[in-house]
N, C-alpha and C. Protein backbone atom coordinates (compact mmCIF):
# COMPACT_ATOMS: atom_id res chain seq x y z
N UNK A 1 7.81 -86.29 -144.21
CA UNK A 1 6.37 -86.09 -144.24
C UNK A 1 5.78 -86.12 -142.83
N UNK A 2 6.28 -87.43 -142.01
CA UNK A 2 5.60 -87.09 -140.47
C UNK A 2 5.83 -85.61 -139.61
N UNK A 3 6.92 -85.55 -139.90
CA UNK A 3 7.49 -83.88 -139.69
C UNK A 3 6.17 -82.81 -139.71
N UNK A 4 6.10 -82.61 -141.16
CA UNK A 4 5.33 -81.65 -141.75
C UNK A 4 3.58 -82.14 -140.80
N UNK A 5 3.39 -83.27 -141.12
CA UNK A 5 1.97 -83.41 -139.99
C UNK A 5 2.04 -83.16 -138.67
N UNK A 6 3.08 -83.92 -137.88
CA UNK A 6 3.51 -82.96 -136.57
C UNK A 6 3.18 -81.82 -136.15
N UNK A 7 4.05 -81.10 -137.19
CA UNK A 7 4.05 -79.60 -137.08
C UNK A 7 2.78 -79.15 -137.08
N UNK A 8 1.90 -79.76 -138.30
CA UNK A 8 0.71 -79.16 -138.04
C UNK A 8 -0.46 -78.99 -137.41
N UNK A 9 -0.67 -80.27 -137.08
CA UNK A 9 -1.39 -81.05 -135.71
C UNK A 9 -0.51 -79.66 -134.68
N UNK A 10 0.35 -79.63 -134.48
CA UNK A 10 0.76 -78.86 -133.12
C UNK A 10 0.72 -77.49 -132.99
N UNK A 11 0.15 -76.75 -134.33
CA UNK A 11 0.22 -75.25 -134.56
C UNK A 11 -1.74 -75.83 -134.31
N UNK A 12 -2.27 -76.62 -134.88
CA UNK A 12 -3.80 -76.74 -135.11
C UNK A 12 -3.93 -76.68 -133.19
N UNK A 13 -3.33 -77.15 -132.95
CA UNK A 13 -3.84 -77.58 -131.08
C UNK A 13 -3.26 -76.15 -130.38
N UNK A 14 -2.90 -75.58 -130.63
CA UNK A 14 -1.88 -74.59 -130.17
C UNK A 14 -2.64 -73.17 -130.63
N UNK A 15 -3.32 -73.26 -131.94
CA UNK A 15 -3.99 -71.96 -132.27
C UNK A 15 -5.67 -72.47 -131.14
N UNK A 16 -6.07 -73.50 -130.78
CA UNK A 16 -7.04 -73.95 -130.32
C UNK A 16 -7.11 -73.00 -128.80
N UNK A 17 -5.77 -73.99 -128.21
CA UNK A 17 -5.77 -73.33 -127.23
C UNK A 17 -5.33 -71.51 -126.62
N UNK A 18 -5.07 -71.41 -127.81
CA UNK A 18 -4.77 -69.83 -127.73
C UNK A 18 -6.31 -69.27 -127.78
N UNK A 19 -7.40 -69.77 -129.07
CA UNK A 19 -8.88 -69.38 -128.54
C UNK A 19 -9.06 -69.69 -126.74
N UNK A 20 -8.92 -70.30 -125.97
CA UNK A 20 -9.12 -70.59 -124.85
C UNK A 20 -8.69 -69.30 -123.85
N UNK A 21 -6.99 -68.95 -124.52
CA UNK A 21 -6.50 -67.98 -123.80
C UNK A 21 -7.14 -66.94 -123.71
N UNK A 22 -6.96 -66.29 -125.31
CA UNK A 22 -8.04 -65.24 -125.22
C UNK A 22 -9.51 -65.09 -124.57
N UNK A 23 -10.16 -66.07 -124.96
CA UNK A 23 -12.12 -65.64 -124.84
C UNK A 23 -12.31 -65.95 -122.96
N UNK A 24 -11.18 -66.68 -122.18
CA UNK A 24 -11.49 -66.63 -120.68
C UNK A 24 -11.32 -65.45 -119.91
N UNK A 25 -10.45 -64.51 -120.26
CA UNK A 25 -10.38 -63.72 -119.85
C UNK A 25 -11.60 -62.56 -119.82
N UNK A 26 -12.31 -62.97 -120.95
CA UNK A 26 -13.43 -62.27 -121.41
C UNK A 26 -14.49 -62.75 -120.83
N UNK A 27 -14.91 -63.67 -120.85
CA UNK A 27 -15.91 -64.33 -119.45
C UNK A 27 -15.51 -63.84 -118.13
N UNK A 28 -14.45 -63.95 -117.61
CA UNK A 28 -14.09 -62.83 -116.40
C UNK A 28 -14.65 -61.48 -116.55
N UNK A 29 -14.49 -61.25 -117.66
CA UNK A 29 -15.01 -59.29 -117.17
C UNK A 29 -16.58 -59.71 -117.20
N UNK A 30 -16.96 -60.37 -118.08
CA UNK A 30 -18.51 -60.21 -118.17
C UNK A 30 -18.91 -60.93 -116.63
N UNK A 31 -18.27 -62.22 -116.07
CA UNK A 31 -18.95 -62.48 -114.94
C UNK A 31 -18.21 -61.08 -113.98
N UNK A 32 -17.17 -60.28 -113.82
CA UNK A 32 -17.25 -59.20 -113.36
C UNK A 32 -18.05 -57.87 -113.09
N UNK A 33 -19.33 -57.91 -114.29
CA UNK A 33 -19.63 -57.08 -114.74
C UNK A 33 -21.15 -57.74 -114.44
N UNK A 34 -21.43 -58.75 -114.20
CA UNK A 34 -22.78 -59.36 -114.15
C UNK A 34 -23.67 -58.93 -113.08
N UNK A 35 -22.56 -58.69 -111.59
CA UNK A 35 -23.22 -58.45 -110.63
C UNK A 35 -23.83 -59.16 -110.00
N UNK A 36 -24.86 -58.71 -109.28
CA UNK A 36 -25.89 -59.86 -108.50
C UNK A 36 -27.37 -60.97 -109.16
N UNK A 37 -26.65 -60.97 -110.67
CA UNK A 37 -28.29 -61.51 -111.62
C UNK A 37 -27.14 -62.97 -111.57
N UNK A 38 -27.67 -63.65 -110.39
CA UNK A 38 -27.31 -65.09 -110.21
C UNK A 38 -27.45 -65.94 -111.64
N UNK A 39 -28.32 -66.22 -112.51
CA UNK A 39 -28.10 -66.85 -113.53
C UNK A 39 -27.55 -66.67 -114.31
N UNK A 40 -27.34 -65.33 -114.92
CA UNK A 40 -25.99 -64.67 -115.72
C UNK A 40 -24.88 -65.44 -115.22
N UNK A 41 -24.51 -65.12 -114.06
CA UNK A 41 -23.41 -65.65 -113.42
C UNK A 41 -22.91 -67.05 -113.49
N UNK A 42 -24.02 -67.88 -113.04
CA UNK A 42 -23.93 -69.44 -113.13
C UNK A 42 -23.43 -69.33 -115.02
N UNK A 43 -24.56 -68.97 -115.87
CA UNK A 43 -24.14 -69.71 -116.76
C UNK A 43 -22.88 -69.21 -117.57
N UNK A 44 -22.42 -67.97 -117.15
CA UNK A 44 -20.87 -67.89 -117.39
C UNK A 44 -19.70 -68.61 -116.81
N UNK A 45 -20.03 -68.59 -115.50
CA UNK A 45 -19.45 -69.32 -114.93
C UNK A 45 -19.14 -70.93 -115.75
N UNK A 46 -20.07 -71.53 -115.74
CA UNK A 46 -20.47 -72.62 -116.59
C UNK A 46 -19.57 -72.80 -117.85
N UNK A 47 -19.79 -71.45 -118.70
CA UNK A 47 -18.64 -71.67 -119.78
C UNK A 47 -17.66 -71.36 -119.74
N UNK A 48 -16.97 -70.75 -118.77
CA UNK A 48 -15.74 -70.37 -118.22
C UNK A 48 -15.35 -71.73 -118.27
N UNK A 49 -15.86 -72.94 -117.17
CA UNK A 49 -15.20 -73.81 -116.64
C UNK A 49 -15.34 -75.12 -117.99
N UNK A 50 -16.19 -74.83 -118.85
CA UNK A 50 -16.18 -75.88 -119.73
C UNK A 50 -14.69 -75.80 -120.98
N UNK A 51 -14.80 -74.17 -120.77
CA UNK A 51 -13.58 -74.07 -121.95
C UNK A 51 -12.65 -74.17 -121.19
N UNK A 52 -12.56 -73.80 -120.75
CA UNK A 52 -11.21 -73.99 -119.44
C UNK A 52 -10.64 -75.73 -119.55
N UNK A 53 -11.59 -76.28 -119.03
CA UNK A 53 -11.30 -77.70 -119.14
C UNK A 53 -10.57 -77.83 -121.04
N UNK A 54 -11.40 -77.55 -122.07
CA UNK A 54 -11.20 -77.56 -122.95
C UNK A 54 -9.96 -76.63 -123.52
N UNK A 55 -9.72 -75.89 -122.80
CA UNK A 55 -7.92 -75.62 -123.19
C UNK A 55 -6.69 -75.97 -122.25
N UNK A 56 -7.43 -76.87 -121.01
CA UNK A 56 -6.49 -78.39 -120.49
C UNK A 56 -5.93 -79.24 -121.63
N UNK A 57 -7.49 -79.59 -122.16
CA UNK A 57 -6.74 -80.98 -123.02
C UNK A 57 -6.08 -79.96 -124.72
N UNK A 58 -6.45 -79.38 -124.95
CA UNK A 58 -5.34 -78.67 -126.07
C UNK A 58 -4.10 -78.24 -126.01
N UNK A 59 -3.93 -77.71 -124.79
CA UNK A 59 -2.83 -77.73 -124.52
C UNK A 59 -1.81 -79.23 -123.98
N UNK A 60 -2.44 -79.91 -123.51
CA UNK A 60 -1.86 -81.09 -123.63
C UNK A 60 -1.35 -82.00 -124.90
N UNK A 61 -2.08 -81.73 -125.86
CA UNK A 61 -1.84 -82.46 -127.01
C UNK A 61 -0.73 -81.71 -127.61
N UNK A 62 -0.81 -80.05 -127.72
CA UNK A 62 0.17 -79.17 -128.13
C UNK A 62 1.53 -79.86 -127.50
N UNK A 63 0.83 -79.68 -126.35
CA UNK A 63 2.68 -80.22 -125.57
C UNK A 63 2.96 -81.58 -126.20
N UNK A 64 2.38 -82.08 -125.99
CA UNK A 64 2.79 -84.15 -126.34
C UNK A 64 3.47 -83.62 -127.78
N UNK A 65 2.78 -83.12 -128.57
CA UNK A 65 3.25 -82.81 -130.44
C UNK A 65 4.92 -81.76 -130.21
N UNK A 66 4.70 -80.89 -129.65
CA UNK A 66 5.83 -80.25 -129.16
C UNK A 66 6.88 -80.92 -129.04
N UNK A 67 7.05 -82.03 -127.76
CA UNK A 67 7.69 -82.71 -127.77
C UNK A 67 8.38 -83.58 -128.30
N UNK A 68 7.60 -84.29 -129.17
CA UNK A 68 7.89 -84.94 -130.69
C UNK A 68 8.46 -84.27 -131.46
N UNK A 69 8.32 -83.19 -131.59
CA UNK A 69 8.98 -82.02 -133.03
C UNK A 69 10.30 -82.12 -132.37
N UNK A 70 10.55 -81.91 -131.21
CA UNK A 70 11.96 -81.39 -130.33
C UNK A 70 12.60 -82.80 -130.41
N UNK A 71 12.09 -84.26 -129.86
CA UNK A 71 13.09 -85.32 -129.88
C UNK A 71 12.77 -85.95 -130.66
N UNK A 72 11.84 -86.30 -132.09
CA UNK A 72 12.19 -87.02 -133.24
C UNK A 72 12.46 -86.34 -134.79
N UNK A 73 12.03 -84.99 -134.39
CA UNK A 73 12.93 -84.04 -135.68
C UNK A 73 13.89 -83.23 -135.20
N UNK A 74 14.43 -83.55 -133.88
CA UNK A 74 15.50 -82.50 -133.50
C UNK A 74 15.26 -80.62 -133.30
N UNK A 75 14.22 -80.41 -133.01
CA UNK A 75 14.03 -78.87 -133.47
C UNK A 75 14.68 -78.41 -132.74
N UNK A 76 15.64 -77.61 -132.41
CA UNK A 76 16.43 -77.20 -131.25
C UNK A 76 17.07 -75.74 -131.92
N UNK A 77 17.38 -74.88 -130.82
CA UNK A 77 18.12 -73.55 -130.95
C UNK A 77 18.09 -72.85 -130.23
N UNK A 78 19.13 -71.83 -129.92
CA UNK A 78 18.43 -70.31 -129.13
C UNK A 78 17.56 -69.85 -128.67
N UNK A 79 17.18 -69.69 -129.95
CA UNK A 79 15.62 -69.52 -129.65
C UNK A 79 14.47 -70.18 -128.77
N UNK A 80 14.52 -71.44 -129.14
CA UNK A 80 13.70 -72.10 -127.97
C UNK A 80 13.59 -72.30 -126.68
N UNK A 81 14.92 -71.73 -125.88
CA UNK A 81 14.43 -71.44 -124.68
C UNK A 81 13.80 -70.43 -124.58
N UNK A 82 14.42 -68.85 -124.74
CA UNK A 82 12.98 -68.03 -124.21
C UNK A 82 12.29 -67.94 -125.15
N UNK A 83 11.58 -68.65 -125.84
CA UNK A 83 10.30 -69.38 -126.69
C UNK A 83 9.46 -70.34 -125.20
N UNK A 84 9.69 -70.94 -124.70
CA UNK A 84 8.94 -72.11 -123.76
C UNK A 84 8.90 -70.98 -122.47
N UNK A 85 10.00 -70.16 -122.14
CA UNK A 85 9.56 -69.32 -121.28
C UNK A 85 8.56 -68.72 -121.30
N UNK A 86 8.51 -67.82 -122.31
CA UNK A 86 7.42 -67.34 -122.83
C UNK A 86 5.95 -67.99 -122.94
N UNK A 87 6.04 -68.59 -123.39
CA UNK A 87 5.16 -69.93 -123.21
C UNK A 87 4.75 -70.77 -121.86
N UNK A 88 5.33 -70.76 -120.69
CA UNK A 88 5.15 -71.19 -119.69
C UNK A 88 4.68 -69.74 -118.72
N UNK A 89 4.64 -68.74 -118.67
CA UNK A 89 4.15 -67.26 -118.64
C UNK A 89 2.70 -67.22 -119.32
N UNK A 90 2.81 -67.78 -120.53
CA UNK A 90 1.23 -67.82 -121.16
C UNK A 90 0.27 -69.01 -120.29
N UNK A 91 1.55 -69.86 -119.61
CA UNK A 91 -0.02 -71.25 -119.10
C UNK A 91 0.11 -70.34 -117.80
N UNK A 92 1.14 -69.85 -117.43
CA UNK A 92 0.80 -68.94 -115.93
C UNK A 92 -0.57 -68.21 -116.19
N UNK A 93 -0.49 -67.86 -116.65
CA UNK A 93 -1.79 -66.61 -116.93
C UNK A 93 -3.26 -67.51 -117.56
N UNK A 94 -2.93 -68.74 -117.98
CA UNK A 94 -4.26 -69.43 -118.83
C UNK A 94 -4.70 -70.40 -116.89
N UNK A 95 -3.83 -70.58 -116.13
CA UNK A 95 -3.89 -71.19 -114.80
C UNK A 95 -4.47 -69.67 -113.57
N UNK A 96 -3.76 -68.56 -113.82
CA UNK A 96 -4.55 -68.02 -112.83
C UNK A 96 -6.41 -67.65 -113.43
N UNK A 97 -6.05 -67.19 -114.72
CA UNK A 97 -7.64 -67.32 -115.27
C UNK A 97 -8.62 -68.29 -114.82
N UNK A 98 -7.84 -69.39 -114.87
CA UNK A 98 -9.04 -70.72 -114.36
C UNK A 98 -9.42 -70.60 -113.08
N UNK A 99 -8.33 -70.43 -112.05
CA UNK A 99 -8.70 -70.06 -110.89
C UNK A 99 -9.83 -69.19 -110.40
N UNK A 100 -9.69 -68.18 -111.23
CA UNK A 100 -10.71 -66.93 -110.66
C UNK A 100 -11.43 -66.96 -111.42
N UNK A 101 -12.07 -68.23 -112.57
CA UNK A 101 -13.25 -68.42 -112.70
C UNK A 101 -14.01 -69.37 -111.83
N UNK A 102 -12.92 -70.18 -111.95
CA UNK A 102 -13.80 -71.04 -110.13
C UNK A 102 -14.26 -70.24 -108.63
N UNK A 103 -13.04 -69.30 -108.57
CA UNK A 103 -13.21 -68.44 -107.71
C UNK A 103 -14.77 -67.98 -107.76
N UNK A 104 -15.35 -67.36 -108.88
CA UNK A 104 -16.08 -66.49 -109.03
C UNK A 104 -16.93 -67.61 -109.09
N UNK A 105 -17.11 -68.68 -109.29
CA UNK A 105 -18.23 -69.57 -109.47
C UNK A 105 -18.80 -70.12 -108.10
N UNK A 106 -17.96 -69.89 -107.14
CA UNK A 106 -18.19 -70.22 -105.99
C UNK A 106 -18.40 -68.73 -105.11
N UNK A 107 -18.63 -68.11 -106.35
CA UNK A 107 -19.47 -66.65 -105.53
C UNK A 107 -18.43 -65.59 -104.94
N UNK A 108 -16.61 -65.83 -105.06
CA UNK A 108 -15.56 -65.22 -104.78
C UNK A 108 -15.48 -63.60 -105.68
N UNK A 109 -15.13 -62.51 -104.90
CA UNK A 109 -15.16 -61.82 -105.09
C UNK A 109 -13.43 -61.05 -106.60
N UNK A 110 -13.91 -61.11 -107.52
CA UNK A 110 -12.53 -60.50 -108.70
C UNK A 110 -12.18 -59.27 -108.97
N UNK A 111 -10.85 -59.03 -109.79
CA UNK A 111 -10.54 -57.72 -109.25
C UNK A 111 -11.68 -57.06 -110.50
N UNK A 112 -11.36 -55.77 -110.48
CA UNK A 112 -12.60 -54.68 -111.16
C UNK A 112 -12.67 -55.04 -112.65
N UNK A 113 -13.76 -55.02 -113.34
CA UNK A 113 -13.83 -55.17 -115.06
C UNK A 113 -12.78 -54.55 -115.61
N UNK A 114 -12.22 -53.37 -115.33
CA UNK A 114 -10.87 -52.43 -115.86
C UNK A 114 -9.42 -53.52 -115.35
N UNK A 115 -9.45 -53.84 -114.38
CA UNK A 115 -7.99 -54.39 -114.10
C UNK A 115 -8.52 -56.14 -115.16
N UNK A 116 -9.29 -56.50 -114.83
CA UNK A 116 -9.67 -57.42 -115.69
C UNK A 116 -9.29 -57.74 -117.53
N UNK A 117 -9.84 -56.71 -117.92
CA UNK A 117 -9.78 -56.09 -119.00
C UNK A 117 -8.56 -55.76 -119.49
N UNK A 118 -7.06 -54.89 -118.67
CA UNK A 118 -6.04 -55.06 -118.80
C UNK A 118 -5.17 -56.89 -118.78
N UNK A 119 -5.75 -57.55 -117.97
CA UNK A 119 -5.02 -58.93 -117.64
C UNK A 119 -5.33 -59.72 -118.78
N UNK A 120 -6.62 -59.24 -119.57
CA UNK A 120 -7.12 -59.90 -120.90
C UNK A 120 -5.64 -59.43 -122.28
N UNK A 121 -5.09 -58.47 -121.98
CA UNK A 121 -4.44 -58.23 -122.74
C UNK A 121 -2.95 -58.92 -122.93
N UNK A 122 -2.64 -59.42 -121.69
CA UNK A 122 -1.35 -60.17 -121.03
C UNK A 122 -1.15 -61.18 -122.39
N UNK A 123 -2.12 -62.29 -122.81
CA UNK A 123 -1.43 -63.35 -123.58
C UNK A 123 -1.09 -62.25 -125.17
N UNK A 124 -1.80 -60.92 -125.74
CA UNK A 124 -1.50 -60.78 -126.56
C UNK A 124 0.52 -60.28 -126.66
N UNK A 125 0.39 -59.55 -125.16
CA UNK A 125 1.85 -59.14 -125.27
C UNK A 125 2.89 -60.14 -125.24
N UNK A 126 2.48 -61.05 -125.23
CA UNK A 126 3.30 -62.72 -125.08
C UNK A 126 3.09 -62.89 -125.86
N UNK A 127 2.26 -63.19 -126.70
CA UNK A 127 1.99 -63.74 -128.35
C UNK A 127 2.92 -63.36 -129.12
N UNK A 128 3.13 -62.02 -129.04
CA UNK A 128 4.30 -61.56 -130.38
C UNK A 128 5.59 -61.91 -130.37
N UNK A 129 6.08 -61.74 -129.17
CA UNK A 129 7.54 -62.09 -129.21
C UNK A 129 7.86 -63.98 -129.26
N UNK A 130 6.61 -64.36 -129.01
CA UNK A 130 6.60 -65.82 -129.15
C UNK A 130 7.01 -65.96 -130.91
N UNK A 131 5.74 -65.54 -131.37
CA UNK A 131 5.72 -65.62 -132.96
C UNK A 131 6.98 -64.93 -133.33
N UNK A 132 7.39 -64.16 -132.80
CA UNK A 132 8.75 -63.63 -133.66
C UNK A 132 9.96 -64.48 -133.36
N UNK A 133 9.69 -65.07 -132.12
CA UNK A 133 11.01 -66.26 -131.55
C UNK A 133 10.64 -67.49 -132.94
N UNK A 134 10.08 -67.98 -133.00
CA UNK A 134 9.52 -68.63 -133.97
C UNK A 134 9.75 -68.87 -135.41
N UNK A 135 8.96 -67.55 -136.23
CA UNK A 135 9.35 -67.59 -137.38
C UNK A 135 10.74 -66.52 -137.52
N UNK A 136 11.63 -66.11 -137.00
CA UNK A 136 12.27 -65.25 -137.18
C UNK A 136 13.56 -66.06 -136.83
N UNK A 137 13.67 -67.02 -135.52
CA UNK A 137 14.92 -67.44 -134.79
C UNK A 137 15.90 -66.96 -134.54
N UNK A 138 16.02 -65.82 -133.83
CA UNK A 138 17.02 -64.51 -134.29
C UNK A 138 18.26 -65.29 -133.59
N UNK A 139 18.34 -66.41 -132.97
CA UNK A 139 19.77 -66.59 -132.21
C UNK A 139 19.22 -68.27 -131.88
């Protein structure tokens, strides 16, 4: 039974911080796209850095629960290494996001709404092969 709560607590923190992944990238194009209307800016900026913080601590809890699944139910296989790769590629990309919302909050110049807009797409192409490492475990 602790198992089964584990697990779920760690998919609940884990789908959390995946909202984080996705919607920052999207505050990037819009503060990309804001231009010179300084308050637009601030207050994106603003929620950039609040969720940001807020998919710090989700992802932390994901990991702590993660960890537990791996050394007190044993979850182990093939699969799980390039599963965490994959996964460590997704905090690459949830870490440069944060950056270049600070960047931009401190008035730093980002790349164009179009290259933006493509980099928004990065965690979905990681998402799938995650989920298929996952429920599938092919090795």
């Amino acid at each position: 039974m602790a198992y089964l709560w584990t697990k779920l607590f760690h998919v609940l923190f884990v789908i959390s911080w995946m909202a984080t992944v996705f919607y920052l990238p999207r505050i990037l194009v819009n503060l990309a796209e804001a231009g010179d209307e300084p308050a637009v800016r601030a207050r994106l900026a603003l929620m950039g850095a609040r969720l940001y913080r807020f998919g710090h601590v989700m992802f932390g809890i994901a990991l702590l629960l993660g960890l537990a699944l791996w050394m007190h139910f044993g979850i182990a296989g093939g699969w799980l290494h390039p599963k965490l790769t994959l996964v460590l590629l997704m905090l690459g990309h949830f870490i440069v996001t944060g950056r270049w919302i600070r960047k931009a909050a401190a008035g730093g110049k980002l790349p164009s709404p179009t290259a933006l807009r493509w980099f928004n797409e990065v965690p979905l192409v990681l998402l799938v092969p995650i989920l298929w490492l996952v429920y599938f475990k092919p090795f």
